[in-house]
C-alpha atoms as a PDB file:
ATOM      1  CA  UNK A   1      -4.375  57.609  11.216  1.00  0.00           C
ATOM      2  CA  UNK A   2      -2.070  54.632   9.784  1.00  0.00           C
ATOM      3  CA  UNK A   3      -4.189  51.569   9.431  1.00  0.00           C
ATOM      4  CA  UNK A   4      -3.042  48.275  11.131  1.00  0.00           C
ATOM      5  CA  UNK A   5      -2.174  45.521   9.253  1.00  0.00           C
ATOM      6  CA  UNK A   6      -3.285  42.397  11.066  1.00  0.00           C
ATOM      7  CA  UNK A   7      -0.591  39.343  11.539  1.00  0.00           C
ATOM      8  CA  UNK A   8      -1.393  36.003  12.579  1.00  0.00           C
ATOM      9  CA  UNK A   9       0.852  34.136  14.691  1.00  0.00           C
ATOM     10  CA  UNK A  10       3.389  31.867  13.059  1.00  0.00           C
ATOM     11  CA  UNK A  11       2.005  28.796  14.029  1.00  0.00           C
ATOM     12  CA  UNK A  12      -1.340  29.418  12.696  1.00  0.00           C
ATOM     13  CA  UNK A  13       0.163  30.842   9.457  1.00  0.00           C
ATOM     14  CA  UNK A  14       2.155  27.357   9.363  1.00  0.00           C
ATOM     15  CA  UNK A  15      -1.061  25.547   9.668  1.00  0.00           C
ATOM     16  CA  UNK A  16      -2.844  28.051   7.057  1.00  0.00           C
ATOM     17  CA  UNK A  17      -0.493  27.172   4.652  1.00  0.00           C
ATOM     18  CA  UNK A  18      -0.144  23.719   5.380  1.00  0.00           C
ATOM     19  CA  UNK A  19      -3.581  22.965   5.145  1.00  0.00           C
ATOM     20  CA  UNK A  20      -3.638  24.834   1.527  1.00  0.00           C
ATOM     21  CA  UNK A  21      -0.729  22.525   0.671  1.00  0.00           C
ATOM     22  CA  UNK A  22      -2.323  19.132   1.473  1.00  0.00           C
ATOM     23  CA  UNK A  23      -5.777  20.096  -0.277  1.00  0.00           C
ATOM     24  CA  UNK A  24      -4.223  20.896  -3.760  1.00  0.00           C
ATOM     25  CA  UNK A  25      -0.084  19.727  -4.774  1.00  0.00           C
ATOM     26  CA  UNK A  26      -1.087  22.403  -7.709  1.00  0.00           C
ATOM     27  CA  UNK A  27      -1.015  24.723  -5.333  1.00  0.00           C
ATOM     28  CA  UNK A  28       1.636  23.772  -2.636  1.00  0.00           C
ATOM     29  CA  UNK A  29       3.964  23.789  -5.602  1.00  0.00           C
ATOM     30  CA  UNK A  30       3.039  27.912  -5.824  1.00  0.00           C
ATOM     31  CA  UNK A  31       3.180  28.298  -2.117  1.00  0.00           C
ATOM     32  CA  UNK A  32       6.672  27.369  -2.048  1.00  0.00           C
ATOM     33  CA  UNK A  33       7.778  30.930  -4.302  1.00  0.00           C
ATOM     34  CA  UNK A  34       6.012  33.352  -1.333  1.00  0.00           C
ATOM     35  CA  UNK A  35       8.803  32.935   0.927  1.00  0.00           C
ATOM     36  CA  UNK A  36      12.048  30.837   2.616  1.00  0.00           C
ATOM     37  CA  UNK A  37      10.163  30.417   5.663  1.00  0.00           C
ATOM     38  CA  UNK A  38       7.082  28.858   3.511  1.00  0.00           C
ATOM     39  CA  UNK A  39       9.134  27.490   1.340  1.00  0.00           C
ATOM     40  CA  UNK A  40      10.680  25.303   4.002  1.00  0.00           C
ATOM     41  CA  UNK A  41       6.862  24.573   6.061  1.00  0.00           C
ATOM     42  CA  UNK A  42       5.551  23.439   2.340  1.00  0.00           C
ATOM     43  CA  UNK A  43       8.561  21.215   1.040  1.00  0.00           C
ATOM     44  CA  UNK A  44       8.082  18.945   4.105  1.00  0.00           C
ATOM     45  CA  UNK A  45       4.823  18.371   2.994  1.00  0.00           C
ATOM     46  CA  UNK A  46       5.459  17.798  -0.980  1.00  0.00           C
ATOM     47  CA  UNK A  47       8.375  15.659  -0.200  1.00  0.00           C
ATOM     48  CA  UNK A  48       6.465  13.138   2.617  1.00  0.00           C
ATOM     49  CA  UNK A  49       4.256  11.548  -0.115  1.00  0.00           C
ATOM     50  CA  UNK A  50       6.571  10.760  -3.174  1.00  0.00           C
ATOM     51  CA  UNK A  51       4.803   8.706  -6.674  1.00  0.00           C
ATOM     52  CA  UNK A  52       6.783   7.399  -9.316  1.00  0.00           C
ATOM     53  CA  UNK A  53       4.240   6.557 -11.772  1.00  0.00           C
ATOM     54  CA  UNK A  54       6.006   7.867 -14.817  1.00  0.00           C
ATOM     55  CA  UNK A  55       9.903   7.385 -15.875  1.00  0.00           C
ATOM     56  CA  UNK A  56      10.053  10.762 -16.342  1.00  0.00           C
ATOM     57  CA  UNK A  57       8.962  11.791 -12.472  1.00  0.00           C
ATOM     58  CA  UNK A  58      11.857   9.028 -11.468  1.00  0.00           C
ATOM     59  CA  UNK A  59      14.011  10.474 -13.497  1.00  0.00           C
ATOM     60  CA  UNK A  60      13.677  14.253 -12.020  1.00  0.00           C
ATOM     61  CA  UNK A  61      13.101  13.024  -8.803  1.00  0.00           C
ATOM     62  CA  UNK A  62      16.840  11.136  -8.688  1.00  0.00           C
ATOM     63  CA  UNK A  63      17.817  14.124  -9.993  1.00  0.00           C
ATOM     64  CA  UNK A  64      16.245  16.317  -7.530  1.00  0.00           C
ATOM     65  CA  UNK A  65      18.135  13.954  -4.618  1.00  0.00           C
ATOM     66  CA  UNK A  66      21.916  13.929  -6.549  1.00  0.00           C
ATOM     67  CA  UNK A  67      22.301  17.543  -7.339  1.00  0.00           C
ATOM     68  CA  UNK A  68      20.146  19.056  -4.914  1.00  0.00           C
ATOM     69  CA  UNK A  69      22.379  22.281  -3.459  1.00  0.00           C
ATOM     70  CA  UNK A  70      19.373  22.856  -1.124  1.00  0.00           C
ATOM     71  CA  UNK A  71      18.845  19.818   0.385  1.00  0.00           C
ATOM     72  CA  UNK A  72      21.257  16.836   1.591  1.00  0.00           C
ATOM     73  CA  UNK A  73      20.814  13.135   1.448  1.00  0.00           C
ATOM     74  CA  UNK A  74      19.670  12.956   5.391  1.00  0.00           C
ATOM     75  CA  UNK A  75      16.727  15.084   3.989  1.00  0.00           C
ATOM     76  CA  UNK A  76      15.274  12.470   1.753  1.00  0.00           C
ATOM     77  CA  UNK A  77      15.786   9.899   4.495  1.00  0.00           C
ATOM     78  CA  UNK A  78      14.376  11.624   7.708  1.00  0.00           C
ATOM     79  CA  UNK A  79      11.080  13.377   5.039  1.00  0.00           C
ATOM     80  CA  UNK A  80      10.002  10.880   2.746  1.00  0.00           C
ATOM     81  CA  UNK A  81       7.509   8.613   4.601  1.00  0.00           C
ATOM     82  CA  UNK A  82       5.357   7.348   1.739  1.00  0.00           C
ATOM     83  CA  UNK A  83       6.951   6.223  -1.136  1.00  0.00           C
ATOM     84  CA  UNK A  84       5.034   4.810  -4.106  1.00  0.00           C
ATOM     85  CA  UNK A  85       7.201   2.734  -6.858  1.00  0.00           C
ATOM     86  CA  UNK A  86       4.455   1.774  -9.758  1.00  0.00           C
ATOM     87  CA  UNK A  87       4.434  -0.915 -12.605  1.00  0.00           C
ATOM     88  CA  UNK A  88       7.216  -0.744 -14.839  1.00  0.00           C
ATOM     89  CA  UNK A  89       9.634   1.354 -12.519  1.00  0.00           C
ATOM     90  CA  UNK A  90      11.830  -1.645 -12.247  1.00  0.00           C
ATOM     91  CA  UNK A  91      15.576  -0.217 -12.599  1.00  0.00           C
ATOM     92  CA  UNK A  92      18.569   1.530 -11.679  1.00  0.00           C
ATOM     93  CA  UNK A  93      16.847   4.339 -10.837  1.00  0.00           C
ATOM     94  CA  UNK A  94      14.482   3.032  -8.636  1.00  0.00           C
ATOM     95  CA  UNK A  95      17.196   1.250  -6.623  1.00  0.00           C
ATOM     96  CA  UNK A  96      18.640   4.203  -6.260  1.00  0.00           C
ATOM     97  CA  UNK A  97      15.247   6.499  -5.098  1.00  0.00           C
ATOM     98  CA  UNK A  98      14.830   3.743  -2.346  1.00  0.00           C
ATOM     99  CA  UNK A  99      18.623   3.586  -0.981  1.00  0.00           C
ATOM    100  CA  UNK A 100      18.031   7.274  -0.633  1.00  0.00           C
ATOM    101  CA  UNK A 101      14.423   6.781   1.102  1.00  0.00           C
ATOM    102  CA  UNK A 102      15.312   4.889   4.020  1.00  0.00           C
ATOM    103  CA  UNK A 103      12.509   6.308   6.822  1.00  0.00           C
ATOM    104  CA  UNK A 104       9.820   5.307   4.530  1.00  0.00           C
ATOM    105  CA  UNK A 105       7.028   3.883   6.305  1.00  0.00           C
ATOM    106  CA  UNK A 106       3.770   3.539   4.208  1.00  0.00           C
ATOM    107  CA  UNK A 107       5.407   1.733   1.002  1.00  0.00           C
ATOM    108  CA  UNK A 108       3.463   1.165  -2.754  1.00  0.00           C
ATOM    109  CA  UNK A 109       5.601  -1.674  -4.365  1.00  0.00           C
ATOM    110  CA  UNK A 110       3.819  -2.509  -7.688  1.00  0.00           C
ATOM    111  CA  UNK A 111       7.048  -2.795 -10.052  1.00  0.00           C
ATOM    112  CA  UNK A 112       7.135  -5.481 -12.107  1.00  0.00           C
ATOM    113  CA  UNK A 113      10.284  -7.583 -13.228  1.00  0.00           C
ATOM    114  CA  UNK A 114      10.580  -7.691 -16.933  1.00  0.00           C
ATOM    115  CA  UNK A 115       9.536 -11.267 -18.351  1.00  0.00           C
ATOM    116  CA  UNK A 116      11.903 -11.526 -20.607  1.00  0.00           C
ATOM    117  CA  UNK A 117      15.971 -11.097 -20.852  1.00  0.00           C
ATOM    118  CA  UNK A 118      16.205 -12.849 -17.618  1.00  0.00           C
ATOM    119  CA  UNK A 119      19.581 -12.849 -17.519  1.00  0.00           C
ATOM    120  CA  UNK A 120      19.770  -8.804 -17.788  1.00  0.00           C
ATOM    121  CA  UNK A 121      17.532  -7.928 -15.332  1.00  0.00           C
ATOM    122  CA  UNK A 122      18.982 -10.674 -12.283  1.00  0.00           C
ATOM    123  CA  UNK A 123      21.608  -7.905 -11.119  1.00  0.00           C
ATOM    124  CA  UNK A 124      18.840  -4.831 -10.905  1.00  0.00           C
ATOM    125  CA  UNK A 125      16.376  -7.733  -9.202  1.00  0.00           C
ATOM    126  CA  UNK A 126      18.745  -8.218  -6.369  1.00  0.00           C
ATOM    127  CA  UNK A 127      20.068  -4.663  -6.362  1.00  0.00           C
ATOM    128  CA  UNK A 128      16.210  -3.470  -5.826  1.00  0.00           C
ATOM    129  CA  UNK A 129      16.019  -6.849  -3.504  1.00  0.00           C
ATOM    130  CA  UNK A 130      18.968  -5.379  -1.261  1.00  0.00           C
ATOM    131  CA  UNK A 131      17.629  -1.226  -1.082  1.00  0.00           C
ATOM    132  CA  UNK A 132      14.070  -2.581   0.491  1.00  0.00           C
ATOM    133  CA  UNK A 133      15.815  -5.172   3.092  1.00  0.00           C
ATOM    134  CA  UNK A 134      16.412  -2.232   5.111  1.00  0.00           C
ATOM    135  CA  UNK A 135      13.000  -0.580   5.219  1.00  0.00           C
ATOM    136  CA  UNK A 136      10.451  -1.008   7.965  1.00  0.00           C
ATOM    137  CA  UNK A 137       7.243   0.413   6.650  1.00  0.00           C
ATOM    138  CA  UNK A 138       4.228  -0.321   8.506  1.00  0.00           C
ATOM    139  CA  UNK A 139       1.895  -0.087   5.635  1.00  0.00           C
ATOM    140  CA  UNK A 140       2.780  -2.538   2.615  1.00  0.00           C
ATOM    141  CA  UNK A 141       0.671  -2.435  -0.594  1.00  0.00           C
ATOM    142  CA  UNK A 142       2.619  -4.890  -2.855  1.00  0.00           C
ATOM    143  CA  UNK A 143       3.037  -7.325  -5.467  1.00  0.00           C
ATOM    144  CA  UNK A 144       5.506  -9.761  -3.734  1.00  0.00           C
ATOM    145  CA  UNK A 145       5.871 -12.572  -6.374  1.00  0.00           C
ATOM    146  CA  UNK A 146       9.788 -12.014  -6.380  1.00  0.00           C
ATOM    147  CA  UNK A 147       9.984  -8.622  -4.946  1.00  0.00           C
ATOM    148  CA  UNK A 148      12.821  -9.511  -2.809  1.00  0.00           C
ATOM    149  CA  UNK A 149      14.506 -11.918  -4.774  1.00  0.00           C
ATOM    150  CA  UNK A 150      12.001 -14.736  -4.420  1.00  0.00           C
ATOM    151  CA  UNK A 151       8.833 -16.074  -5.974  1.00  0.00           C
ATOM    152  CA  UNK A 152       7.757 -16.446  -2.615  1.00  0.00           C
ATOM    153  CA  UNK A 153       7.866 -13.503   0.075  1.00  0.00           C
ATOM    154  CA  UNK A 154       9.890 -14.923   3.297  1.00  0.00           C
ATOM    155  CA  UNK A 155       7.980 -13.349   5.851  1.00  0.00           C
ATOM    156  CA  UNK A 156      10.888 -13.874   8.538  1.00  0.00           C
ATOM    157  CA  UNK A 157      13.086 -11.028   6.727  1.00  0.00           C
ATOM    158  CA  UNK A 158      13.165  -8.000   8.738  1.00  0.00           C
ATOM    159  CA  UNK A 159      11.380  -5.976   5.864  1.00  0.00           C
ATOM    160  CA  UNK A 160       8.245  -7.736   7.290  1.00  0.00           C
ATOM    161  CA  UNK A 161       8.423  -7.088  10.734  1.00  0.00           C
ATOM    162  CA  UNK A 162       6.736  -3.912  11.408  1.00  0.00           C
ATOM    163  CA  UNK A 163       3.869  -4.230   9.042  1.00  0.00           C
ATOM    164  CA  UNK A 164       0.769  -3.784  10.089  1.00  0.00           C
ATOM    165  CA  UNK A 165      -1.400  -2.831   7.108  1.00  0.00           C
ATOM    166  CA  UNK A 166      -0.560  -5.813   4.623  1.00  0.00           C
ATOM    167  CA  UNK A 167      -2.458  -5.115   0.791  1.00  0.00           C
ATOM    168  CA  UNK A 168      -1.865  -8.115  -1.393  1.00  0.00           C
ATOM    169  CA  UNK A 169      -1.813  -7.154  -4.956  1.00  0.00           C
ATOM    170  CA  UNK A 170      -0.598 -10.990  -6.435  1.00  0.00           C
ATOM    171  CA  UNK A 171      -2.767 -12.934  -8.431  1.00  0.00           C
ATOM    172  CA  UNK A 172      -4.669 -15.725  -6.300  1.00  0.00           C
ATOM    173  CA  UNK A 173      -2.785 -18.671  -8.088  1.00  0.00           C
ATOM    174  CA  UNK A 174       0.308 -17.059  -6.214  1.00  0.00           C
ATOM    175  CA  UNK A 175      -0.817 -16.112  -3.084  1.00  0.00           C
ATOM    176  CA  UNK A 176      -3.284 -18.974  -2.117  1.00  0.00           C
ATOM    177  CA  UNK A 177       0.331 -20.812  -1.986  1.00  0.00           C
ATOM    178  CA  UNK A 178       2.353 -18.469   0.617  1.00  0.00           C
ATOM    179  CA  UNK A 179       2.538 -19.506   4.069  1.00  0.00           C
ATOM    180  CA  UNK A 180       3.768 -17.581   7.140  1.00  0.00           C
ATOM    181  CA  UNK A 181       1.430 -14.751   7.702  1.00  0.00           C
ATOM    182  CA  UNK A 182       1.460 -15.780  11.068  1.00  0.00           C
ATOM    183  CA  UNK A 183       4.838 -14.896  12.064  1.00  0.00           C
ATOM    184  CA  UNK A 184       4.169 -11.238  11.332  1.00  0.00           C
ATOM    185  CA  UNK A 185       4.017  -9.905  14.849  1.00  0.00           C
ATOM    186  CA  UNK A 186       2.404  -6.345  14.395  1.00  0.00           C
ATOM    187  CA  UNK A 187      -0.021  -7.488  11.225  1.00  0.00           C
ATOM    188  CA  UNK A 188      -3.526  -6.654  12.037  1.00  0.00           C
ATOM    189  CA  UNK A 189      -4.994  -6.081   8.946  1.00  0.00           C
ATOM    190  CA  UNK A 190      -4.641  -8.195   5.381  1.00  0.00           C
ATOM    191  CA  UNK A 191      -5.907  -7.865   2.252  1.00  0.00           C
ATOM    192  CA  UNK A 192      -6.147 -10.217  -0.476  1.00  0.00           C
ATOM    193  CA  UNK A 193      -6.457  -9.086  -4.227  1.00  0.00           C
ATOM    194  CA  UNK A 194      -8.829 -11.792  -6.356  1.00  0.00           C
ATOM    195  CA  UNK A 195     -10.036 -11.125 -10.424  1.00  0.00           C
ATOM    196  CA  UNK A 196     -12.906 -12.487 -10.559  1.00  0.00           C
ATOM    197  CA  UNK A 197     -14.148 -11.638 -13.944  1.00  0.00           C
ATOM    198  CA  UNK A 198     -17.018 -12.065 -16.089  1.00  0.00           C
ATOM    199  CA  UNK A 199     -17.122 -15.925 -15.532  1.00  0.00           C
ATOM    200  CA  UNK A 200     -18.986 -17.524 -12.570  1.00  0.00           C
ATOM    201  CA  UNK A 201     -16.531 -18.521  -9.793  1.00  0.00           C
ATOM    202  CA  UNK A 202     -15.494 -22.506 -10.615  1.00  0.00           C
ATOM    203  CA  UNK A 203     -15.785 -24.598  -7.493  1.00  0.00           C
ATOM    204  CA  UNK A 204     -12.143 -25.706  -7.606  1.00  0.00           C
ATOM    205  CA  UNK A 205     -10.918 -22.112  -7.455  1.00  0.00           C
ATOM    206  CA  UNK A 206     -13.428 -21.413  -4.619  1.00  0.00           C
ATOM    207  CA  UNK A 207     -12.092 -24.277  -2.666  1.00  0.00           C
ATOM    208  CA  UNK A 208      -8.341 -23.111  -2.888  1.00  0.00           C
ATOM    209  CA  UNK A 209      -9.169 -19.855  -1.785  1.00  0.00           C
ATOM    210  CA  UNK A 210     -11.518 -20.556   0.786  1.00  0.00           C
ATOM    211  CA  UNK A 211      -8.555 -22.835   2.234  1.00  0.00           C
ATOM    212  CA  UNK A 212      -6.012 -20.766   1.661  1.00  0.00           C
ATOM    213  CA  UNK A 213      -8.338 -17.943   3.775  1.00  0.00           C
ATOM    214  CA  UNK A 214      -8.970 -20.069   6.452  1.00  0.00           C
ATOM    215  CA  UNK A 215      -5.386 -21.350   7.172  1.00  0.00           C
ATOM    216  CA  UNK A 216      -4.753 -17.654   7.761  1.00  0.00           C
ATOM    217  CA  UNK A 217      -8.168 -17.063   9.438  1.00  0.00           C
ATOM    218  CA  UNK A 218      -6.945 -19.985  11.871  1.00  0.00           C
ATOM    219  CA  UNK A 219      -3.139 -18.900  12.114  1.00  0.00           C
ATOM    220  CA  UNK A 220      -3.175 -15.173  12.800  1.00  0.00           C
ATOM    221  CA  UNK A 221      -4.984 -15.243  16.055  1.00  0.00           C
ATOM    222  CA  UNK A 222      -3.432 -11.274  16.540  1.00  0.00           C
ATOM    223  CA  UNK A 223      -5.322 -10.521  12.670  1.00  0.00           C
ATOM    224  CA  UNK A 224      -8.297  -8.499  13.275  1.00  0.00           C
ATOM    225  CA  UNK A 225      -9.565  -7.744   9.523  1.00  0.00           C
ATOM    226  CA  UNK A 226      -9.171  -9.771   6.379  1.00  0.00           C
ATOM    227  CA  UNK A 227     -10.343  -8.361   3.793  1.00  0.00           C
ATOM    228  CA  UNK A 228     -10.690 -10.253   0.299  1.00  0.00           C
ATOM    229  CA  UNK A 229     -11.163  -7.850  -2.558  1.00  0.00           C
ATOM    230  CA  UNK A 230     -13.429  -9.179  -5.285  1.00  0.00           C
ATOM    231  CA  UNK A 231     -12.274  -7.450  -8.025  1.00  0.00           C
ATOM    232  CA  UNK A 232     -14.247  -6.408 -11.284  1.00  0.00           C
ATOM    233  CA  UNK A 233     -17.174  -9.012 -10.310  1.00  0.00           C
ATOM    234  CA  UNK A 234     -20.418  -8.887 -11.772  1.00  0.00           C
ATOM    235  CA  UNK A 235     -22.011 -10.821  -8.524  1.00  0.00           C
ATOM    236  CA  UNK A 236     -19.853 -10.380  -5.476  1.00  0.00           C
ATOM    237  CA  UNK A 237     -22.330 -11.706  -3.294  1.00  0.00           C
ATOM    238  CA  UNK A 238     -22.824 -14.897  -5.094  1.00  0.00           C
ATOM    239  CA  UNK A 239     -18.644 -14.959  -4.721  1.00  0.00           C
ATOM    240  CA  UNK A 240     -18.572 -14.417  -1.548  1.00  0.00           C
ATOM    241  CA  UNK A 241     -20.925 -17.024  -0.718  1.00  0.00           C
ATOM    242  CA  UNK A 242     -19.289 -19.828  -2.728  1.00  0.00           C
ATOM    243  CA  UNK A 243     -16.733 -18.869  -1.046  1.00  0.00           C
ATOM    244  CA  UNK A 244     -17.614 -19.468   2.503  1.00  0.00           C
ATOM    245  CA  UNK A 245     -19.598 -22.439   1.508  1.00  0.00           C
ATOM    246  CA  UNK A 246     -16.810 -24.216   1.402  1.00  0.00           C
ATOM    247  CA  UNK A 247     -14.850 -23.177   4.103  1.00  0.00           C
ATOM    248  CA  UNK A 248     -14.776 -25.306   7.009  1.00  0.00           C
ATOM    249  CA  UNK A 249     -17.374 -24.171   9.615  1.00  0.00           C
ATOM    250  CA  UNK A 250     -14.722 -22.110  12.095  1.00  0.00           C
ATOM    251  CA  UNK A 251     -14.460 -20.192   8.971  1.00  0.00           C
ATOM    252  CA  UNK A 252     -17.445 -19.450   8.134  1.00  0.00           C
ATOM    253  CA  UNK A 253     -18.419 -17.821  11.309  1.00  0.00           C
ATOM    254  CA  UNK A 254     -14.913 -15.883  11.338  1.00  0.00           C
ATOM    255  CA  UNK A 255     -16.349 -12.350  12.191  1.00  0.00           C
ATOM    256  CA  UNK A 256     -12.798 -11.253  11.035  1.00  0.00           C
ATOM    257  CA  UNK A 257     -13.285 -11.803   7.351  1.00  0.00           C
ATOM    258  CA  UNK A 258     -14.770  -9.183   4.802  1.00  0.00           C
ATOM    259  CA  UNK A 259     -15.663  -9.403   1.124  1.00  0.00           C
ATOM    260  CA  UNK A 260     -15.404  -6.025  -0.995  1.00  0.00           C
ATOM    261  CA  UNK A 261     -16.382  -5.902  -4.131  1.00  0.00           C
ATOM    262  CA  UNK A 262     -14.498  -3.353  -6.442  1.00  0.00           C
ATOM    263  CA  UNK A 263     -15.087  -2.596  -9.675  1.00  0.00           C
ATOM    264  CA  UNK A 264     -12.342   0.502 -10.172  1.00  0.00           C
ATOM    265  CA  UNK A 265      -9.378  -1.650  -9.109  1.00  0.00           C
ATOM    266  CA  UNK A 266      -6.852   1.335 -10.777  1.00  0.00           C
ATOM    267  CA  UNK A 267      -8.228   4.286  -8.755  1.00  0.00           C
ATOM    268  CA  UNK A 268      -6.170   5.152  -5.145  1.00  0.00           C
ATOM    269  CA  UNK A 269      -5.446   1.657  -4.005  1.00  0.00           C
ATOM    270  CA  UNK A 270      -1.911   2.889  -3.054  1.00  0.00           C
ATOM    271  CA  UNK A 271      -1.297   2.146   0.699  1.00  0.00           C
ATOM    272  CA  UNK A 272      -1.304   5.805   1.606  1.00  0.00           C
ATOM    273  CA  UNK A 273      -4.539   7.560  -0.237  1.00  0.00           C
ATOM    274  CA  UNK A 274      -7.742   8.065   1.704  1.00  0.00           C
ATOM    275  CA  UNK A 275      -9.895   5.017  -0.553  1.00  0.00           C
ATOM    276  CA  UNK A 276      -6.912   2.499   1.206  1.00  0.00           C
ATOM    277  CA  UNK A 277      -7.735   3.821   4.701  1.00  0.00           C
ATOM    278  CA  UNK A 278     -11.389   4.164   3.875  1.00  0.00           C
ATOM    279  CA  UNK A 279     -11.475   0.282   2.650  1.00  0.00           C
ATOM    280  CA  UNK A 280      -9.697  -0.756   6.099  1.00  0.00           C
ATOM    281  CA  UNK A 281     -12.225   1.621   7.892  1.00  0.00           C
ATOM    282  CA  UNK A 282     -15.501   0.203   6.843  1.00  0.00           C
ATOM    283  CA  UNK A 283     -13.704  -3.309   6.997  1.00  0.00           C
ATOM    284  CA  UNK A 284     -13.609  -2.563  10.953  1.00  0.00           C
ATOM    285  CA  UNK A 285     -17.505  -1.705  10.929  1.00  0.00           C
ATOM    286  CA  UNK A 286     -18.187  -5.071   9.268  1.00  0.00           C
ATOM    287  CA  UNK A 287     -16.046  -6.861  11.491  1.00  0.00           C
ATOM    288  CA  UNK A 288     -18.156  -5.632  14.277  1.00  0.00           C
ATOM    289  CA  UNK A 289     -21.757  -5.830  12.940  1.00  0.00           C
ATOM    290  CA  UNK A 290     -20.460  -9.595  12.677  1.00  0.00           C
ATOM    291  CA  UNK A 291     -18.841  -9.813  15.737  1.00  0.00           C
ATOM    292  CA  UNK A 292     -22.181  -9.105  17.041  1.00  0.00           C
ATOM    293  CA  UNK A 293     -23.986 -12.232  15.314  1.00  0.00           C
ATOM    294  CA  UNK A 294     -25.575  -9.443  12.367  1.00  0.00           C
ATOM    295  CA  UNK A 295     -24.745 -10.485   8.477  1.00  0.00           C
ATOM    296  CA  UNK A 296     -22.797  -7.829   6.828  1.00  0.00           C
ATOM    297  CA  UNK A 297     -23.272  -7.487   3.199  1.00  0.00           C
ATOM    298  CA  UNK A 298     -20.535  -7.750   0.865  1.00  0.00           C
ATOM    299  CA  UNK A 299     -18.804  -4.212   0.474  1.00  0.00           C
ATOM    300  CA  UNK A 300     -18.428  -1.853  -2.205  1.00  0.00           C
ATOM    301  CA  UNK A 301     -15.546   0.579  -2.691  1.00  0.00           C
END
């Protein structure tokens, strides 16, 4: 008698290999050789999350969208949702990767303009300005000093209108000096990056932050978590209450805002990984053990 040779649906074979795919790239790179039919389940799923950390991945990666025989332009566009563009990305290429990237929606935008040779880099500034006007992502971890062609972001552009996950990678001498938060209709949570360092927090810096936290505190009546990340400090608690101590009182009883301390500022703080939506998790609990009239400690990530 022949034995049987048991096959599982389709579906649940999609889902098998799916699920092997998201645990390990490693491996959803190999999955992609066992057949067309895989091949085409497992590509949706490398292609959704795209990081540029290196020139070299840019490099392939443009490649990968020019020449592709396999795969047209309308690909890119409709797969890609999370799109990651890291520190010293800031070129041709990258303009290009994000005109071809248009249906991102969780967006990493830590590039950095070059300091120097001003004058060569204003026509790449404005050409990278003019790829991200017509995004809408929803999740935004950024630094926005200049990003769209301005030291400060302009929070009416259209770029900003669907956000509702905000991560603010700026240094506080920048930030504490943006207004317009408010007129983000779908922002409901914000984050605020602040190196703290091995000195004890000055009183005038605590003051410009703890006023520059409660104009937003008393703008964004729609915000429910703000989140300031207290970043490679040796006493976040101490921080955080300098901090509050002089706020004005409103402030200080704002169940909304949340200190987390975090001393490993480099690992997954891109708006897609599981840390980012971990952070803005636990940010919610503390929000409502003070909502409740409990003290929540300050946070550690």
């Amino acid at each position: 008698m022949s034995s049987l040779t048991p096959v599982l649906p389709r579906d649940i074979l999609r889902l098998v290999f799916e699920q092997a795919a998201l645990d390990d790239k490693k491996d959803a790179l190999k999955l992609v050789l066992v057949s067309r039919q895989v091949q085409h389940w497992i590509e949706l799923i490398i292609y959704s999350v795209v990081n540029l950390f290196h020139e070299t991945t840019c490099r392939y990666f443009l490649r990968t969208i020019e020449t592709s025989r396999t795969k047209s332009r309308a690909f890119f566009t409709t797969h890609v949702k999370s799109l990651c563009v890291s520190h010293d990305l800031y070129n041709n290429r990258t303009v290009r990767i994000i005109s071809a990237c248009q249906g991102v929606t969780t967006l990493t935008f830590w590039a950095i303009p070059p300091a120097s040779r001003a004058s060569i880099i204003r026509i790449p500034q404005e050409q990278i300005a003019a790829a991200l006007d017509p995004l809408r992502p929803q999740k935004l971890s950024a630094l926005l000093h200049g990003v769209l062609g301005s030291p400060y972001p302009n929070f009416h552009l259209s770029f900003f209108q669907r956000i509702s996950h905000l991560s603010v990678i700026d240094k506080w001498e920048d930030w504490t000096t943006w207004w317009g938060f408010e007129i983000l209709p779908c922002l409901t949570h914000l984050s605020f990056d602040f190196h703290v360092g091995p000195q004890s927090l000055d009183d005038d810096t605590a003051y410009t932050i703890a006023q520059a936290i409660h104009t937003v505190l008393s703008s964004c009546l729609h915000l429910r978590v703000c989140v300031l990340v207290l970043i490679f400090d040796p006493s976040p608690s101490f921080t955080a209450a300098k901090i509050t101590h002089h706020m004005p009182l409103s402030a200080k009883v704002d169940s909304r805002l949340v200190f987390v301390g975090n001393s490993e500022p480099f690992l997954e703080r891109e708006a897609h990984t599981v840390r980012e939506a971990r952070t803005w998790e636990v940010a919610e609990d503390a929000v409502d053990i003070q909502a409740s009239g409990r003290d929540a400690e300050v946070l550690e990530i």
